[in-house]
C-alpha atoms as a PDB file:
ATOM      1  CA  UNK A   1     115.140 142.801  22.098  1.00  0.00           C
ATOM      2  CA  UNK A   2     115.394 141.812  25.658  1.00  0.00           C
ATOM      3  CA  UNK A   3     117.478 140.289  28.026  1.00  0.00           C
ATOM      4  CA  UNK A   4     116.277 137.293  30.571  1.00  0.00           C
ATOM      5  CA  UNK A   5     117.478 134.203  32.382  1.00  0.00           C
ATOM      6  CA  UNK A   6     115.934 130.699  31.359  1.00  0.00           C
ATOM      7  CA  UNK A   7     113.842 129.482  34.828  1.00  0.00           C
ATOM      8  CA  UNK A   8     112.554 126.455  32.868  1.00  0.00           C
ATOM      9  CA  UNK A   9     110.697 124.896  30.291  1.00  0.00           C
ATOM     10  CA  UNK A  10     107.421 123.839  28.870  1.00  0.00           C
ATOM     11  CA  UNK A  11     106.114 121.217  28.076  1.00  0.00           C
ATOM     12  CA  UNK A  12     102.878 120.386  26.322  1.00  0.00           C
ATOM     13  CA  UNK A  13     100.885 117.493  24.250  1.00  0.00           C
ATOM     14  CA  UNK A  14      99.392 119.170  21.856  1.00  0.00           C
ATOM     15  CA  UNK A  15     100.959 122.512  20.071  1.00  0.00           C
ATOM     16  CA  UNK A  16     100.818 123.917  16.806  1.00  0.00           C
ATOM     17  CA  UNK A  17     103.110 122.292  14.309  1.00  0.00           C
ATOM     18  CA  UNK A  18     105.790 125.306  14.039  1.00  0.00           C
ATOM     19  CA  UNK A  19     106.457 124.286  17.539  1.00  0.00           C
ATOM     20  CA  UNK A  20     107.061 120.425  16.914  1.00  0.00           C
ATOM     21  CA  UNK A  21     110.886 119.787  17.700  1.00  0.00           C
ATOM     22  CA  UNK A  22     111.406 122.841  19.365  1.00  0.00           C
ATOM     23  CA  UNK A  23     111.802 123.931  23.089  1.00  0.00           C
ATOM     24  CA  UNK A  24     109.513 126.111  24.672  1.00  0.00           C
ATOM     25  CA  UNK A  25     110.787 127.932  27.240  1.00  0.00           C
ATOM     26  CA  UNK A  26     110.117 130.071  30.621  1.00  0.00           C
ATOM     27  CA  UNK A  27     112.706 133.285  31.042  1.00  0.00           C
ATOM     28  CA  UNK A  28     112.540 135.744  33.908  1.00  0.00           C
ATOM     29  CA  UNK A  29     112.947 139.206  32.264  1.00  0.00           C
ATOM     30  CA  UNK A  30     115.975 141.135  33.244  1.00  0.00           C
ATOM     31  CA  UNK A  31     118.002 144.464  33.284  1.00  0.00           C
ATOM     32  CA  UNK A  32     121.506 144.392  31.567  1.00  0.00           C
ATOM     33  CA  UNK A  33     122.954 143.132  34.757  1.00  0.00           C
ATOM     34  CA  UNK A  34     121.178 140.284  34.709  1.00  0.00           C
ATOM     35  CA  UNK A  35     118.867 141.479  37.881  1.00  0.00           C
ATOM     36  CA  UNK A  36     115.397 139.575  37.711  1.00  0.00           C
ATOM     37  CA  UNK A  37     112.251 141.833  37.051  1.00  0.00           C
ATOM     38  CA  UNK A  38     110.324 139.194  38.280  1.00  0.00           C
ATOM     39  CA  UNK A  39     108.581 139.682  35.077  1.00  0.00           C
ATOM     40  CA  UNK A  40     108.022 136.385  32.623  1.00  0.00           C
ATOM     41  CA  UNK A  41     108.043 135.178  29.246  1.00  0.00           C
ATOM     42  CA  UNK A  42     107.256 132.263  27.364  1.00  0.00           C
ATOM     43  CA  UNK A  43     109.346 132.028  24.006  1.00  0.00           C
ATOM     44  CA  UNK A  44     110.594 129.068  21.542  1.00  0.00           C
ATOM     45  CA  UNK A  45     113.852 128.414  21.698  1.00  0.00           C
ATOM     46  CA  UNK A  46     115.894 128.734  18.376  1.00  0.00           C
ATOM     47  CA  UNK A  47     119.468 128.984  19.402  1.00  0.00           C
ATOM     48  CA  UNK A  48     119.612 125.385  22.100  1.00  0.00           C
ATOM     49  CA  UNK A  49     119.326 127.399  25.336  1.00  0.00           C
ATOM     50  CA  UNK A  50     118.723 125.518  28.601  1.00  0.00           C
ATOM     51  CA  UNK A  51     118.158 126.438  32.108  1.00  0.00           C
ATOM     52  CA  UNK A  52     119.801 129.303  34.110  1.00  0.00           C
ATOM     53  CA  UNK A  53     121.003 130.265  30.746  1.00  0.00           C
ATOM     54  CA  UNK A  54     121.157 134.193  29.883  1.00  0.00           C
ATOM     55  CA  UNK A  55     119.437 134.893  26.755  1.00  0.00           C
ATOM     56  CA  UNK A  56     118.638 137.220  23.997  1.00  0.00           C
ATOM     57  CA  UNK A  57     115.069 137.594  23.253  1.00  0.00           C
ATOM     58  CA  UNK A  58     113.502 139.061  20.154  1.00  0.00           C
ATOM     59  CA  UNK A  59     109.423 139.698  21.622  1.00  0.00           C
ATOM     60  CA  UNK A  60     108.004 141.184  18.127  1.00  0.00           C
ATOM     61  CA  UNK A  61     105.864 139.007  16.256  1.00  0.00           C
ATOM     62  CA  UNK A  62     107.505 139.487  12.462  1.00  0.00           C
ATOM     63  CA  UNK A  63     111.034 138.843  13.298  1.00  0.00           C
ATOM     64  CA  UNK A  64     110.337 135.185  14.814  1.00  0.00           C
ATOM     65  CA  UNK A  65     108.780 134.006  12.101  1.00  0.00           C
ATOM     66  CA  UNK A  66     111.248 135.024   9.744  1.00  0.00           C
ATOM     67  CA  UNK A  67     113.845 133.706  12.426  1.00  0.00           C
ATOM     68  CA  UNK A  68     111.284 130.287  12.176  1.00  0.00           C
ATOM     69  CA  UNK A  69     111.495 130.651   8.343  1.00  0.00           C
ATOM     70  CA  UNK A  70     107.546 130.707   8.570  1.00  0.00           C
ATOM     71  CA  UNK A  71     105.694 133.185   7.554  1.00  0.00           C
ATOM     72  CA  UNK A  72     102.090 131.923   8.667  1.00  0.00           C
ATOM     73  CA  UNK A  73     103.655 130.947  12.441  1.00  0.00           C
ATOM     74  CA  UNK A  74     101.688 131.860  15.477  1.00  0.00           C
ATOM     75  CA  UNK A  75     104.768 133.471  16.720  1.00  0.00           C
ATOM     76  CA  UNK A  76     105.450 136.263  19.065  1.00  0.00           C
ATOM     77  CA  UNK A  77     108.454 135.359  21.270  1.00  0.00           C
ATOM     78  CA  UNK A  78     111.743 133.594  20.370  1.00  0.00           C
ATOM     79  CA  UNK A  79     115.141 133.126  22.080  1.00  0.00           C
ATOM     80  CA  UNK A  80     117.646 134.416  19.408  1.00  0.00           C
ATOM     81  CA  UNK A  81     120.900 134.296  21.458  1.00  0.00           C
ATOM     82  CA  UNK A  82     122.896 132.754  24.227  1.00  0.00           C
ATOM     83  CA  UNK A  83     124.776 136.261  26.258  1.00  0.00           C
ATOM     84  CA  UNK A  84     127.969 135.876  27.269  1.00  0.00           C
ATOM     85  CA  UNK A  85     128.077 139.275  28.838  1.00  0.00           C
ATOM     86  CA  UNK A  86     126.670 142.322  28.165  1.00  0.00           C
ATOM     87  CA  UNK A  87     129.262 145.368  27.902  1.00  0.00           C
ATOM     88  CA  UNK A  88     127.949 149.334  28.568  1.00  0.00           C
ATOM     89  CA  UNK A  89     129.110 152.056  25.960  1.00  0.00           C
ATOM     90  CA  UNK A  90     129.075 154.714  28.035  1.00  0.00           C
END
């Protein structure tokens, strides 16, 4: 999991089907205080996020398409969660 801000979003004319009615969207990786890594993702968006949003990101292949309720999905990257804030334990 990873955390990121949403910087934008995609948008194409031709995608695979799993991605029909769904947001793709650009997030700017970050550390747990939400400072930018400058670093970039591209991931579907299963939860409604929109821009300068900060989101959860699950970035493992398996997960999103059981998350997509797909098994065969071209998947790698999907926005699980909106963050609120993000709390340290120790």
């Amino acid at each position: 999991m990873m955390l990121g801000i949403v910087c934008g979003e995609i948008y194409s004319t031709i995608n695979h089907p799993v991605c029909n009615g769904r947001k793709l969207l650009l997030v700017d990786l970050t550390d747990p205080e939400f400072r930018p890594s400058g670093k970039y993702v591209i991931g579907i968006d299963a939860v409604g996020a929109g821009p300068g949003q900060h989101v959860l990101i699950n970035d493992e292949g398996n997960g999103g398409r059981q998350i997509l309720n797909d098994p065969q999905a071209p998947v790698r990257t999907v926005i699980v969660g909106i963050v609120d804030s993000v709390q340290s334990t120790t």
